[in-house]
C-alpha atoms as a PDB file:
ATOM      1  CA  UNK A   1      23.510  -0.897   2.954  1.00  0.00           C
ATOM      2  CA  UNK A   2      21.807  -3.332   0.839  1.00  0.00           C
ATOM      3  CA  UNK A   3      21.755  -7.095   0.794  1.00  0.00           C
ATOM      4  CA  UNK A   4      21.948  -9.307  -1.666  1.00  0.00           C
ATOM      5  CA  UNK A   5      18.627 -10.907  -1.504  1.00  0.00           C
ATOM      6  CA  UNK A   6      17.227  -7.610  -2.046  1.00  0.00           C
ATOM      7  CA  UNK A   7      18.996  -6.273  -5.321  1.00  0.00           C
ATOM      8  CA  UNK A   8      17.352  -7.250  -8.463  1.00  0.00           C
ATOM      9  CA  UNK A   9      17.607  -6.199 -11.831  1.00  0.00           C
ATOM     10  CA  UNK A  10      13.878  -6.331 -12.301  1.00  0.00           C
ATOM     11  CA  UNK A  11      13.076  -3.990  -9.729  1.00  0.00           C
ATOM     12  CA  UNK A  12      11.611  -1.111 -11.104  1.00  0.00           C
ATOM     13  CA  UNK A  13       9.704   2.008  -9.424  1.00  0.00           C
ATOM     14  CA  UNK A  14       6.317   1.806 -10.149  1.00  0.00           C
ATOM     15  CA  UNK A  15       4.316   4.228 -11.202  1.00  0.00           C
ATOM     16  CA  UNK A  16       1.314   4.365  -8.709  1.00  0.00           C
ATOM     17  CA  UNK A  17       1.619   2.048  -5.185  1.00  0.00           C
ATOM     18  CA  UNK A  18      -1.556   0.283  -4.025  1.00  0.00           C
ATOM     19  CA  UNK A  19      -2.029  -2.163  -0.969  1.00  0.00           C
ATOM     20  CA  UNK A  20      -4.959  -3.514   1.045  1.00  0.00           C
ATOM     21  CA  UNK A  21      -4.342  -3.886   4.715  1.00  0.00           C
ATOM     22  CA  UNK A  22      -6.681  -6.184   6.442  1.00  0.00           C
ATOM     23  CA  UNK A  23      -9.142  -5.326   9.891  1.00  0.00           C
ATOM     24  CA  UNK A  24      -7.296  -1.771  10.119  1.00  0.00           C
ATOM     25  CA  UNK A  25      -9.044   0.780  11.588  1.00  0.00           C
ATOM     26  CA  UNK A  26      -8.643   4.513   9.884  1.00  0.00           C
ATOM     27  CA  UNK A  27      -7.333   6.190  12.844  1.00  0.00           C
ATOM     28  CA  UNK A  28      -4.411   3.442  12.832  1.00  0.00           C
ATOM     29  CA  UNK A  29      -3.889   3.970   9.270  1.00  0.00           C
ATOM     30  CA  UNK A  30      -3.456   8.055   9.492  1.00  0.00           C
ATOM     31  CA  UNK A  31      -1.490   7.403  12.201  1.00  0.00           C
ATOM     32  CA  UNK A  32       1.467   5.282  10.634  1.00  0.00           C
ATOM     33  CA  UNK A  33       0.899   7.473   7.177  1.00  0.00           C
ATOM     34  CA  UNK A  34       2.039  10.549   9.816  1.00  0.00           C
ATOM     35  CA  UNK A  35       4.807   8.308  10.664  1.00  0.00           C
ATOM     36  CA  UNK A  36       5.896   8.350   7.210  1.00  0.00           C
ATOM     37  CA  UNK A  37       5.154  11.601   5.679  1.00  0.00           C
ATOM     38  CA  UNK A  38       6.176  15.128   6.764  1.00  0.00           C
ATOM     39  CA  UNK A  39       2.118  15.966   6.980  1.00  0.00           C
ATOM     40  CA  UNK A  40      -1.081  14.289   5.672  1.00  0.00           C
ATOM     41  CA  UNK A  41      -3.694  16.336   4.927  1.00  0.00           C
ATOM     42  CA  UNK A  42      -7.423  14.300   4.844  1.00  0.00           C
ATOM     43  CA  UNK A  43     -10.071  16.203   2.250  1.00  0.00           C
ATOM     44  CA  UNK A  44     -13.264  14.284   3.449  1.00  0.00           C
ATOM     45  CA  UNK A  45     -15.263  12.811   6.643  1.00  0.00           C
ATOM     46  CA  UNK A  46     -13.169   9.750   7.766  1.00  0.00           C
ATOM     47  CA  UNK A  47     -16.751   8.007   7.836  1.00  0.00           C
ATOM     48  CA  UNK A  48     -17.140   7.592   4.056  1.00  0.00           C
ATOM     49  CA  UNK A  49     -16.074   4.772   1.941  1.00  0.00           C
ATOM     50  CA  UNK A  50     -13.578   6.640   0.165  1.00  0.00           C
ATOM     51  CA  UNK A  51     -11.373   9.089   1.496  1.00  0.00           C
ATOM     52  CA  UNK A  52      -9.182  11.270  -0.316  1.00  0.00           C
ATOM     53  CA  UNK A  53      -6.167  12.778   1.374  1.00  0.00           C
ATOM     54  CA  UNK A  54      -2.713  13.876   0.952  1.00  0.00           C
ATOM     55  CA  UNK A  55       0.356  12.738   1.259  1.00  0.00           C
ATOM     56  CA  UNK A  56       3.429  15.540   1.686  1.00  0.00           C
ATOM     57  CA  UNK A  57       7.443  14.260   1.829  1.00  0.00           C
ATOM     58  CA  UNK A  58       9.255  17.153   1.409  1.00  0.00           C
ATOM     59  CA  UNK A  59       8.584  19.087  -1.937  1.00  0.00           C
ATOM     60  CA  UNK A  60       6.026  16.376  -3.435  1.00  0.00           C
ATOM     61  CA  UNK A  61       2.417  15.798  -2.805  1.00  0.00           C
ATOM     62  CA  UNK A  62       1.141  12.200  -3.111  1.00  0.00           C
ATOM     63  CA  UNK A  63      -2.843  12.194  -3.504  1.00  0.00           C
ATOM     64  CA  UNK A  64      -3.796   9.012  -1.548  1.00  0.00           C
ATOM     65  CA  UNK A  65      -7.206   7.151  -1.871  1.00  0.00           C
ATOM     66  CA  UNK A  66      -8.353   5.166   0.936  1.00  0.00           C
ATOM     67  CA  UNK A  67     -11.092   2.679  -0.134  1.00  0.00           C
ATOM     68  CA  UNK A  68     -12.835   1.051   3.274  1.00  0.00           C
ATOM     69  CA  UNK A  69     -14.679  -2.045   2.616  1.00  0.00           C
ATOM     70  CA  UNK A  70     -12.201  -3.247  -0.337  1.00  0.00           C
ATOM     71  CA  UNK A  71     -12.005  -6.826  -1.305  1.00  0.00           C
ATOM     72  CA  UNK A  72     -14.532  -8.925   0.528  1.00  0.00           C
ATOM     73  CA  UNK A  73     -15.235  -5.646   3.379  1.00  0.00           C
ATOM     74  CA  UNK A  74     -12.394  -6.798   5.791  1.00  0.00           C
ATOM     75  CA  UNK A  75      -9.788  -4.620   3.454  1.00  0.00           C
ATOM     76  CA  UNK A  76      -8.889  -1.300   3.146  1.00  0.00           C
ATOM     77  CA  UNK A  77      -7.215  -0.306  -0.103  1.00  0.00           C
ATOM     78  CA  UNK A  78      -4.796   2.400  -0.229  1.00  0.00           C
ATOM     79  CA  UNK A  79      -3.639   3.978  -3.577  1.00  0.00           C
ATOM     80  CA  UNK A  80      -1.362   6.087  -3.540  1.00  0.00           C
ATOM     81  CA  UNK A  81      -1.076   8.006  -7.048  1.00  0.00           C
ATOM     82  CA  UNK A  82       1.949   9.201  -7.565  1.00  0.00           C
ATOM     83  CA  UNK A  83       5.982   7.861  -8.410  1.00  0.00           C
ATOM     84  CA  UNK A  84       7.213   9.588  -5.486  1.00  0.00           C
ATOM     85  CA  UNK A  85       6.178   7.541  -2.557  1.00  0.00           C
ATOM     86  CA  UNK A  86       8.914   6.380  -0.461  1.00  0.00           C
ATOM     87  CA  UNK A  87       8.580   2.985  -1.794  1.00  0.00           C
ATOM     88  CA  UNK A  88       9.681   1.614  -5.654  1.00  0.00           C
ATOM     89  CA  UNK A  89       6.803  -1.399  -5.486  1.00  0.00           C
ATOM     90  CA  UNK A  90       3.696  -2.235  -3.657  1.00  0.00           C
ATOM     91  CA  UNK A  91       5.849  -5.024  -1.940  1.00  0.00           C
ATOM     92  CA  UNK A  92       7.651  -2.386  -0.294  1.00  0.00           C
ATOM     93  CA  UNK A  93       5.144  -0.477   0.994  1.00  0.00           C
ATOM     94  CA  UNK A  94       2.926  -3.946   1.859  1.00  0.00           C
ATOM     95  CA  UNK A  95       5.972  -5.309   4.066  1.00  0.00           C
ATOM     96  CA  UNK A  96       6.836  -1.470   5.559  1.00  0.00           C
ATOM     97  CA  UNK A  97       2.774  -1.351   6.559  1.00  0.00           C
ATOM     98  CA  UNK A  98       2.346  -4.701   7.936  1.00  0.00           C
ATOM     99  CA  UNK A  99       5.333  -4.683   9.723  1.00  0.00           C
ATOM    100  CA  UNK A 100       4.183  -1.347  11.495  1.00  0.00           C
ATOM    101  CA  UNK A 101       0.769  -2.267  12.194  1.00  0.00           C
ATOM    102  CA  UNK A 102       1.030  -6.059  12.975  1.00  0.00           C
ATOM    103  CA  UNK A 103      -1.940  -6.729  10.000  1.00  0.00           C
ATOM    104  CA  UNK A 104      -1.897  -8.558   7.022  1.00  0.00           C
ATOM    105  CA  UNK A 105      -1.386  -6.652   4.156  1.00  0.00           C
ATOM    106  CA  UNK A 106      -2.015  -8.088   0.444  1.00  0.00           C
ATOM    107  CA  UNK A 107      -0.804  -6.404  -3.052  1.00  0.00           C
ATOM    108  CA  UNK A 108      -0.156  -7.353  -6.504  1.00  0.00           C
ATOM    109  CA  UNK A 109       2.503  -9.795  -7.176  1.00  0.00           C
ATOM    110  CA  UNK A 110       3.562  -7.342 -10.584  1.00  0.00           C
ATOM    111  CA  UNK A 111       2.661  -3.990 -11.671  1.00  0.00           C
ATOM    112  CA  UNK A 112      -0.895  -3.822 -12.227  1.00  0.00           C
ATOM    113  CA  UNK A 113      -2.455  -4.656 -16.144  1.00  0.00           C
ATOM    114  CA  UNK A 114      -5.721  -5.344 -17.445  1.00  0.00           C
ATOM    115  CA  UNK A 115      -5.472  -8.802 -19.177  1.00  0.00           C
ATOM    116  CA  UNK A 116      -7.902 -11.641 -19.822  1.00  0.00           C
ATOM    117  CA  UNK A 117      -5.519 -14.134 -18.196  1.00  0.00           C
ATOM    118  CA  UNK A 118      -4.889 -12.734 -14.803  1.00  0.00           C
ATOM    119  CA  UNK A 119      -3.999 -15.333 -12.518  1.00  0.00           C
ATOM    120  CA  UNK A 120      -4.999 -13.562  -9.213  1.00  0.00           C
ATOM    121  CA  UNK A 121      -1.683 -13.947  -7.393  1.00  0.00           C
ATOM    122  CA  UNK A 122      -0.977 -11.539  -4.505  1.00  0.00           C
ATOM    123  CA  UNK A 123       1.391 -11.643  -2.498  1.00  0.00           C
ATOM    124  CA  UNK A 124       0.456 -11.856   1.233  1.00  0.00           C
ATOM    125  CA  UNK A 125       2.440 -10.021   3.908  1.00  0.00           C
ATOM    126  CA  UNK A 126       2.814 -10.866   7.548  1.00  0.00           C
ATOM    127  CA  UNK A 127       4.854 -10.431  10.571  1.00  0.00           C
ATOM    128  CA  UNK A 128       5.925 -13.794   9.722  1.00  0.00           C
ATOM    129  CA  UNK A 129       6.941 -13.149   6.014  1.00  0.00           C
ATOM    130  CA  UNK A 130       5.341 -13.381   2.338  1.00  0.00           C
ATOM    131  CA  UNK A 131       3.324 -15.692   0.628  1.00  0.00           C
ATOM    132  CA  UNK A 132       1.717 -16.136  -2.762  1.00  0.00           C
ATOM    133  CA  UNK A 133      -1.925 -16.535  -2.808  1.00  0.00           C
ATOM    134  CA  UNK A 134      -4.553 -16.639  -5.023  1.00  0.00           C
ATOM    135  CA  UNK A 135      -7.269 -13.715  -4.204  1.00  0.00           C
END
């Protein structure tokens, strides 16, 4: 069942889903991504600074990049590349993530687009809630 707060007209499936999740370590993050997914598959050392794996939910196959050392080092960027996630926005998957591992998680506060006047807002998700910042 849905609530109220959480219908909105606005909210459209994105096409790609990309958070950063704060001080988490890799093995925590494959851990909760098998949580999710019927099977994650990792295609490189889980020492490097990008790691390709992944992601299987029943007939699709969602490549994920894991980028360790994102945003200032204390960040680890996932991006997952596909439209078939389990989530429609990056909010979703930020507030699924941080609730499940107890770190904060930032993303995007729209879909993602190149423009000269950016204003660096991202939303920032806790146990506690969300909250705007600038990053």
């Amino acid at each position: 069942m849905t609530h109220p707060t959480e219908q909105s007209g606005d909210h459209q499936r994105q096409p790609d889903i990309e958070v950063y999740i704060k001080e988490c370590s890799i093995d925590a993050i494959i851990s909760w991504l098998n949580s999710v997914f019927d099977n994650v598959k990792t295609h490189d050392p889980l020492d490097k600074s990008s790691i390709n794996l992944t992601c299987i939910t029943g007939n699709d196959s969602i490549p994920l990049t894991l980028y360790i050392g994102a945003a200032g080092k204390l960040y680890t960027s996932l991006w997952f590349q596909s439209d078939k996630t389990p989530w429609e926005t990056d909010i979703d998957c930020a507030t699924e993530l941080a609730k499940a591992s107890g770190n904060e998680v930032r993303c995007a506060t729209n879909s993602w687009e190149e423009s000269d006047d950016s204003d660096n807002q991202w939303w920032k998700v806790t146990n506690e809630g969300k909250t705007m910042v600038s990053w």
